[in-house]
C-alpha atoms as a PDB file:
ATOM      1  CA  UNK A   1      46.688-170.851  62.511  1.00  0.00           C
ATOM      2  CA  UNK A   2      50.080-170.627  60.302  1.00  0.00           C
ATOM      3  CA  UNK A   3      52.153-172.678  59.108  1.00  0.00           C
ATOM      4  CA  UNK A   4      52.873-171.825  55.475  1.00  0.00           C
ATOM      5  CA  UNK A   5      49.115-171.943  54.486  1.00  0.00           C
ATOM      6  CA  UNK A   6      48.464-175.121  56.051  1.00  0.00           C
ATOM      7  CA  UNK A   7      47.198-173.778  59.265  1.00  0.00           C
ATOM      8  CA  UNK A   8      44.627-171.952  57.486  1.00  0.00           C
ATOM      9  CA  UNK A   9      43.805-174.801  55.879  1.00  0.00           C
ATOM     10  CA  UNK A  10      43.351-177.177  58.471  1.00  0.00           C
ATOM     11  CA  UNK A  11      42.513-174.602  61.222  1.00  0.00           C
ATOM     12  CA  UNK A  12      38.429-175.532  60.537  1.00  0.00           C
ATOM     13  CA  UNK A  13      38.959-179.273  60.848  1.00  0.00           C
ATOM     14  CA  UNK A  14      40.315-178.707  64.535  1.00  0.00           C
ATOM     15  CA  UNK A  15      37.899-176.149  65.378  1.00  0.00           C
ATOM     16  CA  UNK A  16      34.870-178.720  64.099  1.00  0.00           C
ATOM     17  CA  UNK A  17      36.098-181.213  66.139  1.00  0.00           C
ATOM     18  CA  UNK A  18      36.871-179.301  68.944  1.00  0.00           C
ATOM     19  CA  UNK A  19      33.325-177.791  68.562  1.00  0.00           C
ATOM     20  CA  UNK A  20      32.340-181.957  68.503  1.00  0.00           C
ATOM     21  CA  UNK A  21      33.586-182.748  72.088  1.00  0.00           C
ATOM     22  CA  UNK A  22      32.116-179.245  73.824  1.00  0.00           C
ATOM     23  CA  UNK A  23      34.833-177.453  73.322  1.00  0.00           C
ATOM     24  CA  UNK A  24      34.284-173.190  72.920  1.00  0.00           C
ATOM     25  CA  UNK A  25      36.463-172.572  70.240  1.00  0.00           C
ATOM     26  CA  UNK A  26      37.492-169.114  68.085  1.00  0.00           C
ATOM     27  CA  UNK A  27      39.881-169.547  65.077  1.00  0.00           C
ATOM     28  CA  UNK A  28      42.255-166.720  64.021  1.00  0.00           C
ATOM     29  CA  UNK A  29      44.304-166.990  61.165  1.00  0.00           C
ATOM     30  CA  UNK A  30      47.874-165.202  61.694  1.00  0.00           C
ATOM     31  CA  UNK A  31      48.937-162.579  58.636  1.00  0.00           C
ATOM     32  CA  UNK A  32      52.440-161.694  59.489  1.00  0.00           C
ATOM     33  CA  UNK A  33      55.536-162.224  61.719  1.00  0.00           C
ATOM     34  CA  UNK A  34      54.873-161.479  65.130  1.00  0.00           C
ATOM     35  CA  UNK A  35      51.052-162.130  65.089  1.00  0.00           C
ATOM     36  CA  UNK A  36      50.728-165.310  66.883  1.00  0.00           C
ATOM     37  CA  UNK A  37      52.539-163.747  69.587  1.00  0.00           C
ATOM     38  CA  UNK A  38      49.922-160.984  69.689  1.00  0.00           C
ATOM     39  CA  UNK A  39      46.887-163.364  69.184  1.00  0.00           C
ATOM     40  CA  UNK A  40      47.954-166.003  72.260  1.00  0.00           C
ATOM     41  CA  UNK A  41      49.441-162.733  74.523  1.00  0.00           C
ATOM     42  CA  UNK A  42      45.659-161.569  74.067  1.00  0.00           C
ATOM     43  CA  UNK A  43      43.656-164.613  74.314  1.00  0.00           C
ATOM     44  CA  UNK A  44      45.393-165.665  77.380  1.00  0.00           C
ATOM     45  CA  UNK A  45      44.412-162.352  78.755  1.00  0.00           C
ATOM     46  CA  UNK A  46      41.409-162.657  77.847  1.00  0.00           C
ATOM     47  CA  UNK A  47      40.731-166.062  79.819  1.00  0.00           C
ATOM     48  CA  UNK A  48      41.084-168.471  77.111  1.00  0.00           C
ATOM     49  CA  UNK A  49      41.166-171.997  78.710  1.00  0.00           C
ATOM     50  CA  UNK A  50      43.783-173.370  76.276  1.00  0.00           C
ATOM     51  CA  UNK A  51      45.667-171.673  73.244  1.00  0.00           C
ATOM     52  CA  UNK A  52      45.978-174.267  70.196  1.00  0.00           C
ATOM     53  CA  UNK A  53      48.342-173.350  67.153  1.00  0.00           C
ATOM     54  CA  UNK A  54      48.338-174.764  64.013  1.00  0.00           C
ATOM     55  CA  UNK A  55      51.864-174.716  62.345  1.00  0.00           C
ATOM     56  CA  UNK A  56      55.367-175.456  62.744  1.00  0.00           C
ATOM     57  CA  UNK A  57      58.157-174.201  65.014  1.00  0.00           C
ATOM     58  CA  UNK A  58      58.382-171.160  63.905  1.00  0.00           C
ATOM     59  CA  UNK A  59      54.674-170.330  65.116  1.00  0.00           C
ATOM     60  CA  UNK A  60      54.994-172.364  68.120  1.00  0.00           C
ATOM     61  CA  UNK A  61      57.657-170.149  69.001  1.00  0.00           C
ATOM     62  CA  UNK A  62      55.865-166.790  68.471  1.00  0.00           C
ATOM     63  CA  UNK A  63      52.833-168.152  70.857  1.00  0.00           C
ATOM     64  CA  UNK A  64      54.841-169.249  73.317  1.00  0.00           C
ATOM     65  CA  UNK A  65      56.501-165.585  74.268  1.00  0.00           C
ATOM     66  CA  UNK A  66      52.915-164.536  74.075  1.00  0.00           C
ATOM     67  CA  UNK A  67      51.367-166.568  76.320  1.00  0.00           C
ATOM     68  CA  UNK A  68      54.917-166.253  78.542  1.00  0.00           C
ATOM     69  CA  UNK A  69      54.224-162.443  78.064  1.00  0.00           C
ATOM     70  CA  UNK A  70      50.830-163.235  79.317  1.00  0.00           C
ATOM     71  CA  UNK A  71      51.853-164.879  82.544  1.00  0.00           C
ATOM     72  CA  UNK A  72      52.243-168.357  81.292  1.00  0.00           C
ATOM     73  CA  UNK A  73      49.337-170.122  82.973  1.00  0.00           C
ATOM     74  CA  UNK A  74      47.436-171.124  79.770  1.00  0.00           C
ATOM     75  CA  UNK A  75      48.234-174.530  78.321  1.00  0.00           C
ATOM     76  CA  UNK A  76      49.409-174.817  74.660  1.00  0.00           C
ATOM     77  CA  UNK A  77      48.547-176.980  72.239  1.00  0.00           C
ATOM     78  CA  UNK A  78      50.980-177.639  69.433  1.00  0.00           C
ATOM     79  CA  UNK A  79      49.035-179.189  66.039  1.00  0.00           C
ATOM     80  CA  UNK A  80      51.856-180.042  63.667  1.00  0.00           C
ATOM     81  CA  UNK A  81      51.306-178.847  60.817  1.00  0.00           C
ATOM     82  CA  UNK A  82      54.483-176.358  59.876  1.00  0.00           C
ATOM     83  CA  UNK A  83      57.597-176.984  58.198  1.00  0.00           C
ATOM     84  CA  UNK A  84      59.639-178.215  61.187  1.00  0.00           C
ATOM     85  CA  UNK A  85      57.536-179.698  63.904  1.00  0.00           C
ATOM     86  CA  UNK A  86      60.542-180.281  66.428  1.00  0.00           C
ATOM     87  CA  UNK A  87      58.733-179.313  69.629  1.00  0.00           C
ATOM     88  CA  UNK A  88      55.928-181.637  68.396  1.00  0.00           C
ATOM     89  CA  UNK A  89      57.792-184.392  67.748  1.00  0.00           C
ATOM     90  CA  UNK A  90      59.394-184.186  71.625  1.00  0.00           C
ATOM     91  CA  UNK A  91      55.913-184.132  72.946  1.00  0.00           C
ATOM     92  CA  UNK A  92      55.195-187.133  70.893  1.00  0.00           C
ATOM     93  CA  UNK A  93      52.400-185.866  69.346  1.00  0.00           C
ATOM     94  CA  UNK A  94      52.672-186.324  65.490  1.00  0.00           C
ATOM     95  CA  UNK A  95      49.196-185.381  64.300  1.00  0.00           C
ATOM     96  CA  UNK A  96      46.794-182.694  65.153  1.00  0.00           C
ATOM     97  CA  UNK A  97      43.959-185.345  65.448  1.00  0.00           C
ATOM     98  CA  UNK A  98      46.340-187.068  68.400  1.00  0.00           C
ATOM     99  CA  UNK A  99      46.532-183.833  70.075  1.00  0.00           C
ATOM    100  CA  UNK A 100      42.859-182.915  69.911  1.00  0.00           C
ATOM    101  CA  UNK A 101      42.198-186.297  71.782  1.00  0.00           C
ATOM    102  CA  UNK A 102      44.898-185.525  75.047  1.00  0.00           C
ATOM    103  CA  UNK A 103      43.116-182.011  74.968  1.00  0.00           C
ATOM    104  CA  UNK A 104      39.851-183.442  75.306  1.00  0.00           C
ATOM    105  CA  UNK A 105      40.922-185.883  77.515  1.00  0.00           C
ATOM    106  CA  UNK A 106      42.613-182.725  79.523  1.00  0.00           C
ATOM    107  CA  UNK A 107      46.265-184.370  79.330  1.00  0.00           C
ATOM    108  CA  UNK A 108      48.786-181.678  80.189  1.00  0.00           C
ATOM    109  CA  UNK A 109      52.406-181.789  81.668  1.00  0.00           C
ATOM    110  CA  UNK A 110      54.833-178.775  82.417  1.00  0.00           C
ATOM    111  CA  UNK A 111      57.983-178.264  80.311  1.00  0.00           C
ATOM    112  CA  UNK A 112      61.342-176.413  80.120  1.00  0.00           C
ATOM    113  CA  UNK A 113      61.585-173.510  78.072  1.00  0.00           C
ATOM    114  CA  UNK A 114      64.434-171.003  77.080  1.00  0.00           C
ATOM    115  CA  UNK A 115      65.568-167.792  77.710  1.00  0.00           C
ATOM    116  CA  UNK A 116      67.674-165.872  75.488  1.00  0.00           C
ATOM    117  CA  UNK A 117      68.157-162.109  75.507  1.00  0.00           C
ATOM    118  CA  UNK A 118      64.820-161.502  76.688  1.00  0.00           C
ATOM    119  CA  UNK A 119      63.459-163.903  74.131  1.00  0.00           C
ATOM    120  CA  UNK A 120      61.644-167.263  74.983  1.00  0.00           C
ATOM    121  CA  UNK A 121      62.173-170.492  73.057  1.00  0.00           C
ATOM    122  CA  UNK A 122      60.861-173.787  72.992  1.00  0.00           C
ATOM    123  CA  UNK A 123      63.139-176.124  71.122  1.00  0.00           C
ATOM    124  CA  UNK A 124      66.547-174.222  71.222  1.00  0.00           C
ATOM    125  CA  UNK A 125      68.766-171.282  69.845  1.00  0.00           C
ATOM    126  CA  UNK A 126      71.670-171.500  67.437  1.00  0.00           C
ATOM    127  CA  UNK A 127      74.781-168.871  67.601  1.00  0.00           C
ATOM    128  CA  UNK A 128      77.366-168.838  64.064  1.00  0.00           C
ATOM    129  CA  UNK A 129      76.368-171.072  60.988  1.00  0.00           C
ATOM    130  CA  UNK A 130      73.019-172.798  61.721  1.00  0.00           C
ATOM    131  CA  UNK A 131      71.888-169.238  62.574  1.00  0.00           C
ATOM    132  CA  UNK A 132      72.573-167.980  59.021  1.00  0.00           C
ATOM    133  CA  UNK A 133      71.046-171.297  57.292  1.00  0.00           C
ATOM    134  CA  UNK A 134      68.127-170.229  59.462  1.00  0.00           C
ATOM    135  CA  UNK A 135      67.655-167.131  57.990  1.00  0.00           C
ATOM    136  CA  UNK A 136      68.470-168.154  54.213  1.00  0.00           C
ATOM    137  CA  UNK A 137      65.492-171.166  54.957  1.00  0.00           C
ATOM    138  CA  UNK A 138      63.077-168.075  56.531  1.00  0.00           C
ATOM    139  CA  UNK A 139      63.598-166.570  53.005  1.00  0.00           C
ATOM    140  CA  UNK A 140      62.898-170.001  50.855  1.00  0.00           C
ATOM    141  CA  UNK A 141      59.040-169.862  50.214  1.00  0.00           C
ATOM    142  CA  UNK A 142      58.817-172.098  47.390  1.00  0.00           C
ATOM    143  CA  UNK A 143      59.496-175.338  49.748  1.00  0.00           C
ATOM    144  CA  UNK A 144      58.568-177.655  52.187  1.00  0.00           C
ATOM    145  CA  UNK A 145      59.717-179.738  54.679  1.00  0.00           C
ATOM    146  CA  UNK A 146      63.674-180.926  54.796  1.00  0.00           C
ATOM    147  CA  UNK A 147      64.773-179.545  51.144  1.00  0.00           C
ATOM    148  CA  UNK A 148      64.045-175.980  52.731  1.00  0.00           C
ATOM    149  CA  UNK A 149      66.972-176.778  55.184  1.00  0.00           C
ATOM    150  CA  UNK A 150      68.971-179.193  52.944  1.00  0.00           C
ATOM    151  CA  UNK A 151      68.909-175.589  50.149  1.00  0.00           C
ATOM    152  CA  UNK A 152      69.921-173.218  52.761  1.00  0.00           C
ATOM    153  CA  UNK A 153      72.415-175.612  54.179  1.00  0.00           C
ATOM    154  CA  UNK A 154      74.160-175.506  51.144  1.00  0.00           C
ATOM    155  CA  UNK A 155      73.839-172.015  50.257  1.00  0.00           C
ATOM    156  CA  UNK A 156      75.440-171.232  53.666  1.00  0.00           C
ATOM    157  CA  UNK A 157      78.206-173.454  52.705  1.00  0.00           C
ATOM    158  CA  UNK A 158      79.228-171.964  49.711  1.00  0.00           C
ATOM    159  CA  UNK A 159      79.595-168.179  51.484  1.00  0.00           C
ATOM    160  CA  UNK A 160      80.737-169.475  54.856  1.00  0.00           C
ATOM    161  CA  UNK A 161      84.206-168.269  55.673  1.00  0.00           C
ATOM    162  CA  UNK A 162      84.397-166.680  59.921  1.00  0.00           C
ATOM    163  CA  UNK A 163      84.601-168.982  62.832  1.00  0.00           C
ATOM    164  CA  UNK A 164      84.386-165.757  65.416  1.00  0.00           C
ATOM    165  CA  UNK A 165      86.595-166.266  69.025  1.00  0.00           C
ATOM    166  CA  UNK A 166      84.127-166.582  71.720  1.00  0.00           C
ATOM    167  CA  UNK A 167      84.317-166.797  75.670  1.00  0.00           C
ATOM    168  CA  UNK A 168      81.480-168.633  77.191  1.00  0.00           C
ATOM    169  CA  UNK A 169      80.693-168.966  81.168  1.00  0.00           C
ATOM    170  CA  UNK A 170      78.240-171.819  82.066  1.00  0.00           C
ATOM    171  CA  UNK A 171      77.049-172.834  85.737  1.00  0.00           C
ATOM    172  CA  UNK A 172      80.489-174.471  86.651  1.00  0.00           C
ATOM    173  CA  UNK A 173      83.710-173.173  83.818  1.00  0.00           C
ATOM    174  CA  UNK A 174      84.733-170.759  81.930  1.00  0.00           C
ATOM    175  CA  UNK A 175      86.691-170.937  78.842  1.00  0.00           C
ATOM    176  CA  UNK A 176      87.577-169.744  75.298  1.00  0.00           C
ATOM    177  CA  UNK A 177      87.307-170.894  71.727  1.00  0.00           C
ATOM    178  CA  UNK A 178      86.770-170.046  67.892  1.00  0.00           C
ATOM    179  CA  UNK A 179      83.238-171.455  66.927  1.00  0.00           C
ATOM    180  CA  UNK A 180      81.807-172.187  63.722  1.00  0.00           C
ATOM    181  CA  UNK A 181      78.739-172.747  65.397  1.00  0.00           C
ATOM    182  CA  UNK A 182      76.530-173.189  68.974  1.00  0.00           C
ATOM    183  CA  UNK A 183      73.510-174.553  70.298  1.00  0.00           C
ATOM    184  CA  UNK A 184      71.774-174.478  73.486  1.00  0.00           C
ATOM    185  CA  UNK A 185      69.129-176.667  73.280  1.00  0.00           C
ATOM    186  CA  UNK A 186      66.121-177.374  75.365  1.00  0.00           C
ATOM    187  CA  UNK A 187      64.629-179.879  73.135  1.00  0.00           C
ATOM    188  CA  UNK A 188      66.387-182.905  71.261  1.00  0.00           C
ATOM    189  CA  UNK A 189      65.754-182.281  67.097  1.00  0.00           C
ATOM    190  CA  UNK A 190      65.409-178.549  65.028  1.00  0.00           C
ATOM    191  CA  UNK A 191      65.890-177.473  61.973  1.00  0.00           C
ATOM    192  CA  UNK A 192      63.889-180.437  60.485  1.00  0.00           C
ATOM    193  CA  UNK A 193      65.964-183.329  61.369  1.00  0.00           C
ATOM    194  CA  UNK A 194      69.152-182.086  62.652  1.00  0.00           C
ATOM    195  CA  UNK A 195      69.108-184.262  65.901  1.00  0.00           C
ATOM    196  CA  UNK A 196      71.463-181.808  67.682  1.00  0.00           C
ATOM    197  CA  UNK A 197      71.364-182.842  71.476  1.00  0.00           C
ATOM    198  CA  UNK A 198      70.626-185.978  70.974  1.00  0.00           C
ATOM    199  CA  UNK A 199      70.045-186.975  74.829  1.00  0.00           C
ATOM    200  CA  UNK A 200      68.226-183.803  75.735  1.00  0.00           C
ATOM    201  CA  UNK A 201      64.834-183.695  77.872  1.00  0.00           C
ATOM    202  CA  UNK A 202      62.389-180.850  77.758  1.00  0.00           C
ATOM    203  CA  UNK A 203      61.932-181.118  82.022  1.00  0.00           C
ATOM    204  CA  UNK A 204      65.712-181.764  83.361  1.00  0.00           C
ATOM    205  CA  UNK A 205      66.142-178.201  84.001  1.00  0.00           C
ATOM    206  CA  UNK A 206      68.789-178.330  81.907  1.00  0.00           C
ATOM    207  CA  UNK A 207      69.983-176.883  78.504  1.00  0.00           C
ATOM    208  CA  UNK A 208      72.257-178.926  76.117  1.00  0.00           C
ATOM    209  CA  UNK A 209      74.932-176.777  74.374  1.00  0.00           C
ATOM    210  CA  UNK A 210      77.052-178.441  71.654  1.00  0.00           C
ATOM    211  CA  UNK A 211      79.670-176.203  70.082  1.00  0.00           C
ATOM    212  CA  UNK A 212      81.977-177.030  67.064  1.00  0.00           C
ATOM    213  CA  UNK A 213      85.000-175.677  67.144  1.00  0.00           C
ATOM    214  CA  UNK A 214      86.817-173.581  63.690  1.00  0.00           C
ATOM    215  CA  UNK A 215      85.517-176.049  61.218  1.00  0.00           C
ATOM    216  CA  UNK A 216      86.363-175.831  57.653  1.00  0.00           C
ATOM    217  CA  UNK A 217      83.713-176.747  55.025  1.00  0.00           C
ATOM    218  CA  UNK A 218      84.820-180.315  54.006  1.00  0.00           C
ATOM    219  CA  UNK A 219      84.497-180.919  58.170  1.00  0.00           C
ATOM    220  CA  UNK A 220      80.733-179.342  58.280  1.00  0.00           C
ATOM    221  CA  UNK A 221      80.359-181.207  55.360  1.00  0.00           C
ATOM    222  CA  UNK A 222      81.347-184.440  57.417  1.00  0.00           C
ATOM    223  CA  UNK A 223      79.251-182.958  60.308  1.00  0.00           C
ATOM    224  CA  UNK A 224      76.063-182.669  59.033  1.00  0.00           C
ATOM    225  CA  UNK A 225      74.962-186.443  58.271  1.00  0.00           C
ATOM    226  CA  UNK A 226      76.826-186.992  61.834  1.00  0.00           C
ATOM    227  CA  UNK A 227      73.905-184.455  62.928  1.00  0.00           C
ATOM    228  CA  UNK A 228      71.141-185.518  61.218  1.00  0.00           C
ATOM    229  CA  UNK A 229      72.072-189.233  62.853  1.00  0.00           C
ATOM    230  CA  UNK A 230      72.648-187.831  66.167  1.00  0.00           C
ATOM    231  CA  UNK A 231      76.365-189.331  66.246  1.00  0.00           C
ATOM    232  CA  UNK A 232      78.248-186.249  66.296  1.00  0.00           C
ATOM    233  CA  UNK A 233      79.180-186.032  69.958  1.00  0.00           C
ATOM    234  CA  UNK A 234      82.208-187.666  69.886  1.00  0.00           C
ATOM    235  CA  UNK A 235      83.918-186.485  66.410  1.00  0.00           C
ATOM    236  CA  UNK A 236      87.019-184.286  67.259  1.00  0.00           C
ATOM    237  CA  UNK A 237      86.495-180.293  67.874  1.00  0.00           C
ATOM    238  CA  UNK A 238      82.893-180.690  68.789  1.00  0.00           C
ATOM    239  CA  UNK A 239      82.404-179.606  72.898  1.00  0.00           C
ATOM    240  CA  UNK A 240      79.141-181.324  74.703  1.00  0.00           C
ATOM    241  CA  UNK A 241      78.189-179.724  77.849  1.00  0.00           C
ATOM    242  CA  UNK A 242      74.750-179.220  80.436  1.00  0.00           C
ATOM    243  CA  UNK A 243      74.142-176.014  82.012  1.00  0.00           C
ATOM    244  CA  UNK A 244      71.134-174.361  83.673  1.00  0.00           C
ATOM    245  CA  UNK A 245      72.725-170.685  82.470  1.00  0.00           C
ATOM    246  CA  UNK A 246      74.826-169.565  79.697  1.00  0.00           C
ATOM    247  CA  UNK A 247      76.717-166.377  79.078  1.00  0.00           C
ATOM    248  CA  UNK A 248      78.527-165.765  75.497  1.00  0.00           C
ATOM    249  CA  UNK A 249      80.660-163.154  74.751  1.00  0.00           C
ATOM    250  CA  UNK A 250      82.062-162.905  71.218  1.00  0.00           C
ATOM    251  CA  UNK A 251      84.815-160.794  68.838  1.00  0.00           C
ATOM    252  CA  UNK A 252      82.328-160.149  66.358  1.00  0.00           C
ATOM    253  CA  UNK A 253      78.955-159.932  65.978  1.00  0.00           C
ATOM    254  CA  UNK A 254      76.684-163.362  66.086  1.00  0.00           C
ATOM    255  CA  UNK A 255      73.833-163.938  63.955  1.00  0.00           C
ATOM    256  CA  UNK A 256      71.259-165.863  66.334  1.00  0.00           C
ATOM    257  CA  UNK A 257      68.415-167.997  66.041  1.00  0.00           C
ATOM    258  CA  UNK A 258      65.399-169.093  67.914  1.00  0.00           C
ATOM    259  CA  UNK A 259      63.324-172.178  67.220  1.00  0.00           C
ATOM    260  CA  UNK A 260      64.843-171.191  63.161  1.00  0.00           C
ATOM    261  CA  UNK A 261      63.851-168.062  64.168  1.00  0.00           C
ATOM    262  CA  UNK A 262      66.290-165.077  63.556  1.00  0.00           C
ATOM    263  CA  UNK A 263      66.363-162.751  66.642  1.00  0.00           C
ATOM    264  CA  UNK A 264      69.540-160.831  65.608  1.00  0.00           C
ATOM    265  CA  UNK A 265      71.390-160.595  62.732  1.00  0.00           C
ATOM    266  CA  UNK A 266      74.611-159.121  64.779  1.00  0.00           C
ATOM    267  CA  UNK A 267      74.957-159.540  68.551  1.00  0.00           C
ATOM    268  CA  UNK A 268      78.206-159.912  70.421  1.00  0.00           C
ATOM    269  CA  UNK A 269      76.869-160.701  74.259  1.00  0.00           C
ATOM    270  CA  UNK A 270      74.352-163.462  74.794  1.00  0.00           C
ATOM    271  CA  UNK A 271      72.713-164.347  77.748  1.00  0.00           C
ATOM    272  CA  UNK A 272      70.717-168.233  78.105  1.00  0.00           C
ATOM    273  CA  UNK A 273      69.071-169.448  80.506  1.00  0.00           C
ATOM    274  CA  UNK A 274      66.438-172.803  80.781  1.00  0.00           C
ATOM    275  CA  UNK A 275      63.104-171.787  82.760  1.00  0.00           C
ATOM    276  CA  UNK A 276      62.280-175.091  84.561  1.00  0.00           C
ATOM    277  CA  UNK A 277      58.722-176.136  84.104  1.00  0.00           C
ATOM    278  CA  UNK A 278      57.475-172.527  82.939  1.00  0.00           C
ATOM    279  CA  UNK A 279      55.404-174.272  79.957  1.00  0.00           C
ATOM    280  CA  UNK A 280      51.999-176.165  80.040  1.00  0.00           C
ATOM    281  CA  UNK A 281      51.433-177.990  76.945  1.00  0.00           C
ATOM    282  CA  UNK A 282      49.122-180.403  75.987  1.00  0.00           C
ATOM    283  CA  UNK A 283      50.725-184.146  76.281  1.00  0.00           C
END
């Protein structure tokens, strides 16, 4: 349970109900960053029939490299009840009470997932400006919901200055450009809202990278709303492409992000690839 105290706080509803319908069940409340990848790596050893998390992307994305570490045979449940809730929202599952019902009624399906530098993700990772807004929202404790992102968008703006040259090899080209930011994503919305691959599917076997070029701030400024809309595909300097793999090589060190999770501060070689159908969830 996580989720900026709302896990914790909603963590006995979902066990009591699970309890209701026959269901075993043994709540643990997460206490710091990295624990919900320790907790599902050791209940899935441990022959749990189904991990459930309570809270938003960020924990969603801690379980699912432990139960990945783990073998990744258990199923997952996602109950929304973080900040973002992307991967929630693309299983179509907007309330924890909706997914307690497919669990009982055993509804599971296999998804894509990520793999980035030896990390997994579920809903996508973010290379150059989104990654630093990332990690200025991670800090922002005080907020909830969109105004988290909309805060450390703009704080980002304000010190935003390096659009790094990078050379990036997919499945089928190769070629070179300065980039204010990248995403390769698996699932359609993060961040909140930001619909940034707006046609992606989470079992195409596929990753959706959009790149914009050296923007200055009036055009991320422009781009934004575009994103949030899921319109910006076609504005001038931003790049749309599919790929199964991914290979980035940059000037300077990248700060990176995973499911608005920071998993380096400074890289300059990144390796992505999808992992068809590695994920059960519940759906």
């Amino acid at each position: 349970q996580a989720g900026r105290g709302a896990g914790a706080r909603i963590g006995p509803d979902i066990a009591r109900y699970l309890s209701q319908h026959g269901f075993e069940c043994e709540a643990r409340i997460t206490n710091d960053r990295g624990h919900a990848t320790e907790l599902a790596r050791e209940a899935a050893k441990d022959g749990a029939d189904c991990v459930a998390i309570a809270g938003g992307d960020g924990s969603v994305h801690e379980t699912v490299n432990g139960l990945m570490q783990a073998g990744g045979t258990v199923p997952l449940a996602v109950m929304p009840v973080g900040t973002g809730n992307d991967f929630a929202k693309m299983l179509g599952s907007p309330t924890w009470t909706q997914v307690c019902d497919k669990l009982v009624a055993g509804h599971t399906r296999n998804v894509d997932i990520g793999l980035c530098n030896g990390t997994y993700f579920a809903n996508g990772i973010g290379a150059g400006f989104d990654a630093k807004v990332a990690r200025i929202a991670n800090g922002i404790r005080w907020l909830r919901g969109n105004a988290v992102y909309g805060i450390a968008l703009l704080r980002t703006l304000a010190f935003h200055h390096d659009s790094p040259e990078i050379h990036i090899t997919t499945d089928t080209e190769s070629f070179t450009h300065r980039m204010t930011m990248l995403a390769a994503a698996n699932g359609r919305v993060y961040g909140g809202s930001f619909r940034i691959a707006p046609h992606a599917s989470l079992d195409d076997g596929l990753l959706d990278v959009v790149l914009a070029e050296n923007f200055s701030r009036a055009q991320i400024l422009k781009l934004v709303p575009r994103v949030l809309r899921g319109t910006h595909l076609d504005l001038p300097g931003v790049h749309f492409l599919r790929t199964r793999s991914l290979k980035i090589e940059a000037d300077h060190p990248l700060p990176v992000h995973a499911d608005g999770e920071v998993i380096a501060n400074g890289t300059e070689r990144l390796e992505i690839d999808v992992v068809p159908g590695a994920l059960n969830v519940v759906d």
